[in-house]
PDB file of N, CA and C in Angstrom:
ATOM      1  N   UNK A   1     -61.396   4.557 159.060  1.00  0.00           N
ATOM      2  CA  UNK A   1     -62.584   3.725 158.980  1.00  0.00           C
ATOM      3  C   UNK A   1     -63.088   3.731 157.537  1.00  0.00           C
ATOM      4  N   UNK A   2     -63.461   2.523 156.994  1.00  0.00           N
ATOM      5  CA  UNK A   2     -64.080   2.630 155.630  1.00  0.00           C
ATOM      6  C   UNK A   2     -64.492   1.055 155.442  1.00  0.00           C
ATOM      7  N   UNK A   3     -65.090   0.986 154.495  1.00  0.00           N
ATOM      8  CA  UNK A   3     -66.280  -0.612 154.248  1.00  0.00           C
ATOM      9  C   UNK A   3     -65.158  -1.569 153.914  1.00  0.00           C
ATOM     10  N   UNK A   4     -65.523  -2.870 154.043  1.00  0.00           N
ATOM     11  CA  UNK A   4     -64.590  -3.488 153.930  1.00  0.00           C
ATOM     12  C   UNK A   4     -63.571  -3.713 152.774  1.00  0.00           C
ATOM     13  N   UNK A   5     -64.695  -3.374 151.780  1.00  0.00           N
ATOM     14  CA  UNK A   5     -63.661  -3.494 150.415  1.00  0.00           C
ATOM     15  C   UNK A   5     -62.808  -2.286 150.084  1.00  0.00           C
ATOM     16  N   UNK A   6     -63.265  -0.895 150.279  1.00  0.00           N
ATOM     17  CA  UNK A   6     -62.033  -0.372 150.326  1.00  0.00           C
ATOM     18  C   UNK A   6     -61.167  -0.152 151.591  1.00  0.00           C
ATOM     19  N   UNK A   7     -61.151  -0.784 152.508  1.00  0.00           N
ATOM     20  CA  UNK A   7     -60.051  -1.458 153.328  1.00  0.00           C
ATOM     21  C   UNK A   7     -59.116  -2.286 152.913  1.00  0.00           C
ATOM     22  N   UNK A   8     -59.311  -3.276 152.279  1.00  0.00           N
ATOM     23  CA  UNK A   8     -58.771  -4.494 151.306  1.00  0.00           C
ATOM     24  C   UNK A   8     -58.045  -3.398 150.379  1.00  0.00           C
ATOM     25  N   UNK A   9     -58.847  -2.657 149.528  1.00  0.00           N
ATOM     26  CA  UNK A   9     -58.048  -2.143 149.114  1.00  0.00           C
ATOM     27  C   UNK A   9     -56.489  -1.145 149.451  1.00  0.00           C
ATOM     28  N   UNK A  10     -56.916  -0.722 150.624  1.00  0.00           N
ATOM     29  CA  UNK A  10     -56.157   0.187 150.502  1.00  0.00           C
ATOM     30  C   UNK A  10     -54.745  -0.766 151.321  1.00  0.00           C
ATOM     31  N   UNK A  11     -55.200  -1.629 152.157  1.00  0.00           N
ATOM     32  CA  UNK A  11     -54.019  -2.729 152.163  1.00  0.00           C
ATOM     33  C   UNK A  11     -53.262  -3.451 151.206  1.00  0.00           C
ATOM     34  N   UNK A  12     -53.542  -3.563 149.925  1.00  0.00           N
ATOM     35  CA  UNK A  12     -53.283  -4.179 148.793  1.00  0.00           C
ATOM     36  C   UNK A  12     -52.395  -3.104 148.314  1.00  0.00           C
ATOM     37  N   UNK A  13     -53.063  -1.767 148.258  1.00  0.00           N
ATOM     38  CA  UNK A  13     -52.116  -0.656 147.994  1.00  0.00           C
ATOM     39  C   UNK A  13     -50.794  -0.631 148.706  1.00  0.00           C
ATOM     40  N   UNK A  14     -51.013  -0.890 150.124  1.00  0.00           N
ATOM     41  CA  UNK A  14     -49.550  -0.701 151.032  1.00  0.00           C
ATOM     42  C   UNK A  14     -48.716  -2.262 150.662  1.00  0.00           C
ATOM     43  N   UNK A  15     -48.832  -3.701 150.013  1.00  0.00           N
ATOM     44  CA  UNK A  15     -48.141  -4.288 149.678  1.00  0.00           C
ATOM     45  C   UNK A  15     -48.731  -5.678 150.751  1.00  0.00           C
ATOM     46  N   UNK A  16     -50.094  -5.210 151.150  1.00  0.00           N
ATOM     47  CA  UNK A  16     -50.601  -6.256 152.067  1.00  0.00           C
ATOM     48  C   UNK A  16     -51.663  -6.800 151.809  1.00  0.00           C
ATOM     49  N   UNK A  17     -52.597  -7.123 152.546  1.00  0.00           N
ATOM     50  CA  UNK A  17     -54.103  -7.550 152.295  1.00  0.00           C
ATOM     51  C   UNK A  17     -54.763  -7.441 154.152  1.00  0.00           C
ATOM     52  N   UNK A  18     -55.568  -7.621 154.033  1.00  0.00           N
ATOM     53  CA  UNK A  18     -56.315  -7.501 155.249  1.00  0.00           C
ATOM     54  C   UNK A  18     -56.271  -8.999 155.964  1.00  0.00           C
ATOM     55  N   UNK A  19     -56.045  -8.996 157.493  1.00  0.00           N
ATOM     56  CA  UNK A  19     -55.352  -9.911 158.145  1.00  0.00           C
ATOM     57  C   UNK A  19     -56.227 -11.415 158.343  1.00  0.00           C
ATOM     58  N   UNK A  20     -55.270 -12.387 158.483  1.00  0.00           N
ATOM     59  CA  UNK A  20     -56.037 -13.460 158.122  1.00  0.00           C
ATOM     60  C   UNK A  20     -55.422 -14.089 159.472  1.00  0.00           C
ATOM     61  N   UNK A  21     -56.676 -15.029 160.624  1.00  0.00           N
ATOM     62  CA  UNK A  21     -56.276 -14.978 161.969  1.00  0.00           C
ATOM     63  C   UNK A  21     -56.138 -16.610 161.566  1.00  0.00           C
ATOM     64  N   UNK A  22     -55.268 -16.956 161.975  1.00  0.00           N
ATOM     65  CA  UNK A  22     -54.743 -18.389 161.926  1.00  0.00           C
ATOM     66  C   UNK A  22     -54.688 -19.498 163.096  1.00  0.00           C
ATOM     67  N   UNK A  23     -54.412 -18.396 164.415  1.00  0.00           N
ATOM     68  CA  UNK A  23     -54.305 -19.333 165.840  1.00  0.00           C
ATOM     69  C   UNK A  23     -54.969 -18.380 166.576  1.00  0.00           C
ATOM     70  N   UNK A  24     -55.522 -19.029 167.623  1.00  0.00           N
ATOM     71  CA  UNK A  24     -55.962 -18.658 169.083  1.00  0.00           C
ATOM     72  C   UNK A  24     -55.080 -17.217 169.285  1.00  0.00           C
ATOM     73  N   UNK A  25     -53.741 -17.730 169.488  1.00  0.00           N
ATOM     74  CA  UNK A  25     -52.838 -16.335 169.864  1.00  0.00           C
ATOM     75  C   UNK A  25     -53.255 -15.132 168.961  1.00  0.00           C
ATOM     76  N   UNK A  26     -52.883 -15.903 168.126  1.00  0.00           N
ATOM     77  CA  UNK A  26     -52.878 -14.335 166.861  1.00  0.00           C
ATOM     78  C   UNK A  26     -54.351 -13.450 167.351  1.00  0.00           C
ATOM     79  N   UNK A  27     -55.475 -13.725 167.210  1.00  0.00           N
ATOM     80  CA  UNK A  27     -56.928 -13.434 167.571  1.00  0.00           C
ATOM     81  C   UNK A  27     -56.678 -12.849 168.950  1.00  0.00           C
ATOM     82  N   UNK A  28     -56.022 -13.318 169.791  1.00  0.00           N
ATOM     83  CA  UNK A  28     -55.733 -12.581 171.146  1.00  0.00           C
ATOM     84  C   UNK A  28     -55.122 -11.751 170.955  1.00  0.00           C
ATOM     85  N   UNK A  29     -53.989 -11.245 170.664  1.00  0.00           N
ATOM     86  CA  UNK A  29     -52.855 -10.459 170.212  1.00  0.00           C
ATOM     87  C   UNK A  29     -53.487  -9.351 169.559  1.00  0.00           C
ATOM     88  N   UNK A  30     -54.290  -9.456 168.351  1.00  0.00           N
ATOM     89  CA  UNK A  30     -55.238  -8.525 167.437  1.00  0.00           C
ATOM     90  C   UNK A  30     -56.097  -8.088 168.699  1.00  0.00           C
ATOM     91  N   UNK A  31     -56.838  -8.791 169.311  1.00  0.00           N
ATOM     92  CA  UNK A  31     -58.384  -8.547 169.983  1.00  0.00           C
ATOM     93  C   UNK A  31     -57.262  -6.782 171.248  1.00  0.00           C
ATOM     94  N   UNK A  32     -55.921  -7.760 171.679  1.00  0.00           N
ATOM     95  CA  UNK A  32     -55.614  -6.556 172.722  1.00  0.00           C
ATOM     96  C   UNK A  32     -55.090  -5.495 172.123  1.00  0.00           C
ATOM     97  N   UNK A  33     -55.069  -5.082 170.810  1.00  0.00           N
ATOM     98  CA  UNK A  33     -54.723  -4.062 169.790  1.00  0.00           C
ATOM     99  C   UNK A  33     -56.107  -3.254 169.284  1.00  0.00           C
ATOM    100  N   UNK A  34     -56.889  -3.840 169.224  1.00  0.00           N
ATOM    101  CA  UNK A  34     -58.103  -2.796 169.081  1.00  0.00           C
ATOM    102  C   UNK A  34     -59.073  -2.207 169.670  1.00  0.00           C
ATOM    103  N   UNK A  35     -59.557  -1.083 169.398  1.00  0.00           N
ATOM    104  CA  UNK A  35     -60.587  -0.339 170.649  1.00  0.00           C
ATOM    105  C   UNK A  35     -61.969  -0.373 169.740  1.00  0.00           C
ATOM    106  N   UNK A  36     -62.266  -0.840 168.590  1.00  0.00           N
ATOM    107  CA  UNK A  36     -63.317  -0.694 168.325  1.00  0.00           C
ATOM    108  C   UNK A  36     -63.646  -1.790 167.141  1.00  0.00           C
ATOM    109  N   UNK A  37     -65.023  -2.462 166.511  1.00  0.00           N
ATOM    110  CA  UNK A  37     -65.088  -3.134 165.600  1.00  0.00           C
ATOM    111  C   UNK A  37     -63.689  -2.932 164.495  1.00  0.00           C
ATOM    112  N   UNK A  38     -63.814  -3.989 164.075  1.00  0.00           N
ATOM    113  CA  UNK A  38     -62.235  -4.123 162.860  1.00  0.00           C
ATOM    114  C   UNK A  38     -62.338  -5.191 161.707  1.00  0.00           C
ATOM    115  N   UNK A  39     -62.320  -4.942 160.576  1.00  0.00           N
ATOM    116  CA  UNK A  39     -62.289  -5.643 159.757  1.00  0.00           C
ATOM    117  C   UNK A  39     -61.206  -6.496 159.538  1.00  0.00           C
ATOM    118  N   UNK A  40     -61.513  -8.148 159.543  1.00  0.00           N
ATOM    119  CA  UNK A  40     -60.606  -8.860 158.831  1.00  0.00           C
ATOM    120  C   UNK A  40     -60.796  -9.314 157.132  1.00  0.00           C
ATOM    121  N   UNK A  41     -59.900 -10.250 156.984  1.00  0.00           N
ATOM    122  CA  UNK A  41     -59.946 -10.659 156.024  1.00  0.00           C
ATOM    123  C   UNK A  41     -60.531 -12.044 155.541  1.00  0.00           C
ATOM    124  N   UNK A  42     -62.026 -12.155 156.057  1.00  0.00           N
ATOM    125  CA  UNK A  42     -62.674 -12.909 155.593  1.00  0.00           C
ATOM    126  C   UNK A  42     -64.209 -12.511 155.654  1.00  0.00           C
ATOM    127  N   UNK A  43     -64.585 -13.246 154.205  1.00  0.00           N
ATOM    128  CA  UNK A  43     -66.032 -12.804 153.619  1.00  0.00           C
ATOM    129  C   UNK A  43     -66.994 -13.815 153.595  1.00  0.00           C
ATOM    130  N   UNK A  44     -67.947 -13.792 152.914  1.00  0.00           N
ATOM    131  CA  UNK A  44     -69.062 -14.891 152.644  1.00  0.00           C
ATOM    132  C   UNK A  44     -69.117 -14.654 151.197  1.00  0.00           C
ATOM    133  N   UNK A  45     -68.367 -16.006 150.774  1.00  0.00           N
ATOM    134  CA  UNK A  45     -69.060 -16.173 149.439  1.00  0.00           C
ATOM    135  C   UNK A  45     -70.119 -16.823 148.902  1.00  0.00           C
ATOM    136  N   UNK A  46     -71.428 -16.030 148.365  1.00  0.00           N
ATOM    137  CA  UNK A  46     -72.807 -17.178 148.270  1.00  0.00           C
ATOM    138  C   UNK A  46     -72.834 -17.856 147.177  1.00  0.00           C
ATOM    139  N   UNK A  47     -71.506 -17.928 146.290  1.00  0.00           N
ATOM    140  CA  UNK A  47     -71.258 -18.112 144.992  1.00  0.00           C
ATOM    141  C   UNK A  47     -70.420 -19.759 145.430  1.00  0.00           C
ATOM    142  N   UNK A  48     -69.817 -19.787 146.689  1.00  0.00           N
ATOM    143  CA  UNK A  48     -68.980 -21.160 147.141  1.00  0.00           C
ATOM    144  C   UNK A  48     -69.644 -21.421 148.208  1.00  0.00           C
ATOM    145  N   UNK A  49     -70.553 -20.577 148.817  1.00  0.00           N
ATOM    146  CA  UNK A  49     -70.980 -21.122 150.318  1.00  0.00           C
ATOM    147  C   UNK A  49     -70.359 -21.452 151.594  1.00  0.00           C
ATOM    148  N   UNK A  50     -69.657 -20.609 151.328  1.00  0.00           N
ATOM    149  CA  UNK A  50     -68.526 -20.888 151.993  1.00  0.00           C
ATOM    150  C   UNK A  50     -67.932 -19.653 152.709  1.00  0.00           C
ATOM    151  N   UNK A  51     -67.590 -19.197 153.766  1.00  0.00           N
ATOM    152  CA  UNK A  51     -67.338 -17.888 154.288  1.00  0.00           C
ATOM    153  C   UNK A  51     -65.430 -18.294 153.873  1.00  0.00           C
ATOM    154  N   UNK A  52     -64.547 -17.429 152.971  1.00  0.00           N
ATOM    155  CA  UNK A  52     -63.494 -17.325 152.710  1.00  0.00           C
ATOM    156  C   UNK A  52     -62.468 -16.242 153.182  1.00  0.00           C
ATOM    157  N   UNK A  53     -61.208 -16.589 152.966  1.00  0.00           N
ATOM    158  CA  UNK A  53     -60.271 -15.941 153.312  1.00  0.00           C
ATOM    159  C   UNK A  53     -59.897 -14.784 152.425  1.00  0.00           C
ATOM    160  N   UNK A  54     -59.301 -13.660 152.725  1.00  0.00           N
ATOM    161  CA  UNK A  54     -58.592 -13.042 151.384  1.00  0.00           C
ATOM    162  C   UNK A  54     -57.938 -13.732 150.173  1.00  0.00           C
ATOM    163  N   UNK A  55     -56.980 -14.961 150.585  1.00  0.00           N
ATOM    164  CA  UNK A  55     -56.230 -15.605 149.925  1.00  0.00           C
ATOM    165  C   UNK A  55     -57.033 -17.104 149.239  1.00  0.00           C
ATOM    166  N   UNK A  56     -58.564 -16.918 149.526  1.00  0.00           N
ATOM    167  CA  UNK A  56     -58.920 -18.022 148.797  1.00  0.00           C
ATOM    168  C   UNK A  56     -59.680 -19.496 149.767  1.00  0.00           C
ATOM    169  N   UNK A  57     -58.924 -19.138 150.682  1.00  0.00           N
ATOM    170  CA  UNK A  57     -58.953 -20.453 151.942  1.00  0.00           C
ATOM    171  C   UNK A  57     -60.480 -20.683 152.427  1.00  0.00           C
ATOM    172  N   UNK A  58     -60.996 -21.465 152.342  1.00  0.00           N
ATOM    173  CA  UNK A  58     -62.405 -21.301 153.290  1.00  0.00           C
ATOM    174  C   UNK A  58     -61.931 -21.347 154.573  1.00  0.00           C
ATOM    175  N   UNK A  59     -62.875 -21.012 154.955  1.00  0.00           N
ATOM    176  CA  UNK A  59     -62.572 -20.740 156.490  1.00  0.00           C
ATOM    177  C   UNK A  59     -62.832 -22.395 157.190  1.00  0.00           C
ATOM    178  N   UNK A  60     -62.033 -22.811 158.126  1.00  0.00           N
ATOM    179  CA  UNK A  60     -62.378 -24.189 158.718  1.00  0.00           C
ATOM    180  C   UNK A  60     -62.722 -23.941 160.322  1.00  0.00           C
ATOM    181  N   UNK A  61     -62.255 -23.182 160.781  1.00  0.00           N
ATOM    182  CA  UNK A  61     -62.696 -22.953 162.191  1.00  0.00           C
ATOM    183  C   UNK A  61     -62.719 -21.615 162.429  1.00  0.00           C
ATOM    184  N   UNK A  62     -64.145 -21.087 163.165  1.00  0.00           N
ATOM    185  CA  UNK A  62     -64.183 -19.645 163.266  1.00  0.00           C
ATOM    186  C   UNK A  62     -64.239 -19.316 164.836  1.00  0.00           C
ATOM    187  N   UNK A  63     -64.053 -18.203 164.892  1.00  0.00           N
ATOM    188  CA  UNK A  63     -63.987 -17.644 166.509  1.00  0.00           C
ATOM    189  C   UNK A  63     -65.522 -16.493 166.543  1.00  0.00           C
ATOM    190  N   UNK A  64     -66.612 -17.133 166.191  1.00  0.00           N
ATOM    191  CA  UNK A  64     -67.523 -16.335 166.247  1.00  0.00           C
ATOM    192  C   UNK A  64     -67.806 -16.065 167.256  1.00  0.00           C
ATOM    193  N   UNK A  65     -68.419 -15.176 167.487  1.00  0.00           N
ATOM    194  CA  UNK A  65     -69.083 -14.680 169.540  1.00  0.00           C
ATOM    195  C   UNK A  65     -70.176 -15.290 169.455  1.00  0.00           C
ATOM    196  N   UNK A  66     -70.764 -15.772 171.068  1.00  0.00           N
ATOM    197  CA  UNK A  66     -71.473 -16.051 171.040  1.00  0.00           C
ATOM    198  C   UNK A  66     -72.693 -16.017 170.238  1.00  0.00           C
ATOM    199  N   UNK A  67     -73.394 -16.955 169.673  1.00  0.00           N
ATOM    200  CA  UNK A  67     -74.984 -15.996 169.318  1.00  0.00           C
ATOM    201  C   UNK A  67     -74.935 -15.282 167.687  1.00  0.00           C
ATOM    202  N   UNK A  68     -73.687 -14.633 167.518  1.00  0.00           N
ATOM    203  CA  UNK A  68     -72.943 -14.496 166.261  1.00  0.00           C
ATOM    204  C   UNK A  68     -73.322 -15.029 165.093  1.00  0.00           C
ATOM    205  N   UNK A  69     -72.973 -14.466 163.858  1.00  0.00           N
ATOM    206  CA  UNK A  69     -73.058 -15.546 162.670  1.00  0.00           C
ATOM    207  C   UNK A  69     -72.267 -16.180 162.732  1.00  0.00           C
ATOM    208  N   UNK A  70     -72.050 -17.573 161.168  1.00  0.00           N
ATOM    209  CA  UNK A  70     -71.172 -18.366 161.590  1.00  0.00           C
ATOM    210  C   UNK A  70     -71.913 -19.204 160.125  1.00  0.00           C
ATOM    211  N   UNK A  71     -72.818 -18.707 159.494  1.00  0.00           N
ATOM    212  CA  UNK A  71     -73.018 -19.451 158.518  1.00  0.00           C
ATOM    213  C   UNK A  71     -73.836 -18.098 157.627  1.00  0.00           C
ATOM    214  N   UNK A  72     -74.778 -18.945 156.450  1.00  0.00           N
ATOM    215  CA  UNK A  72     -74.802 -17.803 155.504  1.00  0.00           C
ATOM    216  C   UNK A  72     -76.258 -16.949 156.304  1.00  0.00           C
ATOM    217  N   UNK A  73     -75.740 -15.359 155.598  1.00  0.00           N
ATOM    218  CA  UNK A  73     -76.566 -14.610 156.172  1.00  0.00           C
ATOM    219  C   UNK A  73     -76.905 -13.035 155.540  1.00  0.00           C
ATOM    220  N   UNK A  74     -77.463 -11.995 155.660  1.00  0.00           N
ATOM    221  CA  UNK A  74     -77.107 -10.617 154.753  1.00  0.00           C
ATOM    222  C   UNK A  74     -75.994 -10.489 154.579  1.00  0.00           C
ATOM    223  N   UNK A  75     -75.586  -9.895 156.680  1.00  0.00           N
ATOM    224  CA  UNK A  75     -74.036  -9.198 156.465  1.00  0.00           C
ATOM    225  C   UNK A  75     -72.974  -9.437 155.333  1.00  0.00           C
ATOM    226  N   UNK A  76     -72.649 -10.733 155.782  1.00  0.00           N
ATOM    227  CA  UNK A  76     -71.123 -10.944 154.235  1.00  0.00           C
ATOM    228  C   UNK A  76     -69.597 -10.725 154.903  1.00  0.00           C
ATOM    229  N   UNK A  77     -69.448 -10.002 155.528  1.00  0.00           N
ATOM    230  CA  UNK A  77     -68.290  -9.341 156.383  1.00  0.00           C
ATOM    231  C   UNK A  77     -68.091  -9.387 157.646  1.00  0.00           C
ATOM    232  N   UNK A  78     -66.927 -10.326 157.907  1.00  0.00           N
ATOM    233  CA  UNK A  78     -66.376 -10.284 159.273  1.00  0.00           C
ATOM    234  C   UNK A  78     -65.491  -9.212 159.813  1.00  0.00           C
ATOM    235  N   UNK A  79     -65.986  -9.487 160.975  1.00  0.00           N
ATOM    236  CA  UNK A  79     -65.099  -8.176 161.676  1.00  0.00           C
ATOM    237  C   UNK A  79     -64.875  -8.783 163.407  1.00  0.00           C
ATOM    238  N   UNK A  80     -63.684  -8.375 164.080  1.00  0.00           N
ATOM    239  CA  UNK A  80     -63.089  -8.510 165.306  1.00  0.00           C
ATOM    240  C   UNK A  80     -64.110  -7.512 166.398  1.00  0.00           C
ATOM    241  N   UNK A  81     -64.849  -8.119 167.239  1.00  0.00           N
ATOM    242  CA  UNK A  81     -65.852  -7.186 168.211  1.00  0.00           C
ATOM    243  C   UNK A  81     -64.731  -6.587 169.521  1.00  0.00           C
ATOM    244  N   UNK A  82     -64.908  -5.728 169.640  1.00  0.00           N
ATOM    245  CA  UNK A  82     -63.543  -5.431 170.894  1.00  0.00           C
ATOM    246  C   UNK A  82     -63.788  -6.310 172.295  1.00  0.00           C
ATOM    247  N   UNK A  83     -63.127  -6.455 173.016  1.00  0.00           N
ATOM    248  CA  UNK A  83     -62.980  -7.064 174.314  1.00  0.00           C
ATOM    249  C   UNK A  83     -63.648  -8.264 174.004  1.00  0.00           C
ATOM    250  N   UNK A  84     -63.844  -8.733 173.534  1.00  0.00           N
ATOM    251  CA  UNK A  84     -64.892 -10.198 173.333  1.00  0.00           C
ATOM    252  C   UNK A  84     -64.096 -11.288 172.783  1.00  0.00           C
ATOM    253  N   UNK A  85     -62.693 -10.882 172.075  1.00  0.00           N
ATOM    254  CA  UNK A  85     -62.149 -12.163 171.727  1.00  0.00           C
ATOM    255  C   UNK A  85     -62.721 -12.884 170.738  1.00  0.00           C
ATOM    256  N   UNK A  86     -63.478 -12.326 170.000  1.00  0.00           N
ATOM    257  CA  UNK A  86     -64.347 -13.001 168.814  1.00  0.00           C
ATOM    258  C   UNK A  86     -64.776 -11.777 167.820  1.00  0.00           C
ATOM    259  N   UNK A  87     -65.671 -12.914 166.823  1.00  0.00           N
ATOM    260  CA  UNK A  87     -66.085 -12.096 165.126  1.00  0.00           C
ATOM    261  C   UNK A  87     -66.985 -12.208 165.545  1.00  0.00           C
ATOM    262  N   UNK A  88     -67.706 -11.354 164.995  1.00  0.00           N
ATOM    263  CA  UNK A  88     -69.028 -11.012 164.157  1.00  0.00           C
ATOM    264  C   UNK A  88     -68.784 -10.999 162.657  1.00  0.00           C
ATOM    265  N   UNK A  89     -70.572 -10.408 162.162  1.00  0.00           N
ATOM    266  CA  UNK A  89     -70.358 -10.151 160.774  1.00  0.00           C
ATOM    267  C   UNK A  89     -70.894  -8.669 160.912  1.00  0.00           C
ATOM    268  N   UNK A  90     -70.877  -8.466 159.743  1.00  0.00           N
ATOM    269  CA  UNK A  90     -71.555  -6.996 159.847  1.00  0.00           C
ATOM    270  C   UNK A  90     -71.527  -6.748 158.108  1.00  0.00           C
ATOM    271  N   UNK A  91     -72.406  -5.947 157.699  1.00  0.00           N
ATOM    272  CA  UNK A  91     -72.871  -5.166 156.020  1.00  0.00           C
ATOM    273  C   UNK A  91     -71.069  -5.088 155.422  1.00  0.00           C
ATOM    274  N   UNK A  92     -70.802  -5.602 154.378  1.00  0.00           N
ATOM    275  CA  UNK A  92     -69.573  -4.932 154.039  1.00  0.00           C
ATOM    276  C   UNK A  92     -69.371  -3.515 154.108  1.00  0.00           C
ATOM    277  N   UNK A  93     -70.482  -3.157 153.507  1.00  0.00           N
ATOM    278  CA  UNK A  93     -71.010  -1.115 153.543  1.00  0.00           C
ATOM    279  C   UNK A  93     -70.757  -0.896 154.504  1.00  0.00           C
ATOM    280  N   UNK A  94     -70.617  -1.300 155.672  1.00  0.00           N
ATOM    281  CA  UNK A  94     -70.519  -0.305 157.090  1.00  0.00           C
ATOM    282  C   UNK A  94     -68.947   0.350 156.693  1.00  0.00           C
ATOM    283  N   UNK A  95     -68.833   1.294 157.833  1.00  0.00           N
ATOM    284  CA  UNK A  95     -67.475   1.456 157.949  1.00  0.00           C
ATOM    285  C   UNK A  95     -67.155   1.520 159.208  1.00  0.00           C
ATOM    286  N   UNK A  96     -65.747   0.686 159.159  1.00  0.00           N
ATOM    287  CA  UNK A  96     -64.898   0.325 160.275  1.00  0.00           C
ATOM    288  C   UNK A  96     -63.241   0.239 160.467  1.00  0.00           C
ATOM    289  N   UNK A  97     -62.981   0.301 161.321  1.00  0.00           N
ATOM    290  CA  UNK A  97     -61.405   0.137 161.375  1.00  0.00           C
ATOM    291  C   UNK A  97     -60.678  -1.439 160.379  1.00  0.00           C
ATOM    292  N   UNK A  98     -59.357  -1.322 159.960  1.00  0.00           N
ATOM    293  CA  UNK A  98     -59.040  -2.773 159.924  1.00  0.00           C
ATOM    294  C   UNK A  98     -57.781  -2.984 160.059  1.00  0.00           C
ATOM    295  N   UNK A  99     -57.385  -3.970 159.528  1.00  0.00           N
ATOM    296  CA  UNK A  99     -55.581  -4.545 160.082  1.00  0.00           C
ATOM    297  C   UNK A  99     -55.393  -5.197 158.702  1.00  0.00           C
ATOM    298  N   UNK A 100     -54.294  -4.599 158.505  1.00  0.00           N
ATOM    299  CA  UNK A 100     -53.159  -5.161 156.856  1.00  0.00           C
ATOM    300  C   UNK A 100     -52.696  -6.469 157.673  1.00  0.00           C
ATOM    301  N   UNK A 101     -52.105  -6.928 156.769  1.00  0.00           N
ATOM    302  CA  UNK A 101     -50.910  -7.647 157.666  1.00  0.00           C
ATOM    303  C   UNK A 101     -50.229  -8.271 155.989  1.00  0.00           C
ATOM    304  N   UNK A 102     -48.701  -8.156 156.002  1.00  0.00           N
ATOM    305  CA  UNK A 102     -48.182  -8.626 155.115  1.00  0.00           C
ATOM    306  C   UNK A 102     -46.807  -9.916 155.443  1.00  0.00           C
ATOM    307  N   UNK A 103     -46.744 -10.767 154.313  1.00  0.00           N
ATOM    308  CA  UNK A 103     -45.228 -11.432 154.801  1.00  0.00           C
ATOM    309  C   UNK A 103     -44.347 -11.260 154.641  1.00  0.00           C
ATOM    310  N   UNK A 104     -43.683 -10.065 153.855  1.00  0.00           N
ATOM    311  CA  UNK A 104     -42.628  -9.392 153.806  1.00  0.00           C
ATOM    312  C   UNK A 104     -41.947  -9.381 154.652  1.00  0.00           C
ATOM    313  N   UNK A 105     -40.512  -9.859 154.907  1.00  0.00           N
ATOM    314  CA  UNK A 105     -39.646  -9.061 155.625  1.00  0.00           C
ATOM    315  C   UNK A 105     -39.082  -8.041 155.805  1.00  0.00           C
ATOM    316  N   UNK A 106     -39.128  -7.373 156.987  1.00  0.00           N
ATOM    317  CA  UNK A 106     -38.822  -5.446 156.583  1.00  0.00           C
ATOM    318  C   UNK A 106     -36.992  -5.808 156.898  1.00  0.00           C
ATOM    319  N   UNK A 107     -36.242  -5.102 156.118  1.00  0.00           N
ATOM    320  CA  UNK A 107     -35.063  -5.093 156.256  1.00  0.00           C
ATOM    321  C   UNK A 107     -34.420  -4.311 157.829  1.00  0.00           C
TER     322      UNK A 107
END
């Protein structure tokens, strides 16, 4: 468990970055892999207004939970809520679990 940025980091260290959810599946697949809040790889930038990806992408469709953020706000940091199938945000400062994910092929 640790805040989101040194999460990022320490995925960047292993040759990855922190996971970026692309489809319905993928978000399902992640959601039945974790037991507790989890950091992904997307932020709020108040500098673009725009909640972004690790890789730059704004975000175009989000899987917020109900009631949830979903536009600008303190937190800054998304994260996967367990059993709910959806994000929240939460303080980057908190600390929480997260998921690398790289495109490497492993031999």
């Amino acid at each position: 468990m640790k805040n989101w940025t040194d999460s990022r980091s320490d995925c960047i260290k292993w040759g990855a970055d922190l996971v970026i959810i692309e489809s319905e599946e993928e978000q399902r697949f992640i959601n039945k892999k974790i037991k507790d809040f989890t950091w992904i790889g997307l932020s709020y930038s108040a500098a673009k207004g725009n909640w972004l990806w690790v890789n730059g992408t704004p975000l175009q469709k989000g899987s917020w939970g109900k009631g949830k953020s979903d536009g600008k706000n303190e937190f800054g940091c998304a994260m996967i809520a367990p059993n709910v199938n959806a994000w929240d945000a939460s303080h980057c400062s908190n600390d929480h679990n997260f998921i690398c994910e790289t495109n490497a092929l492993l031999p």
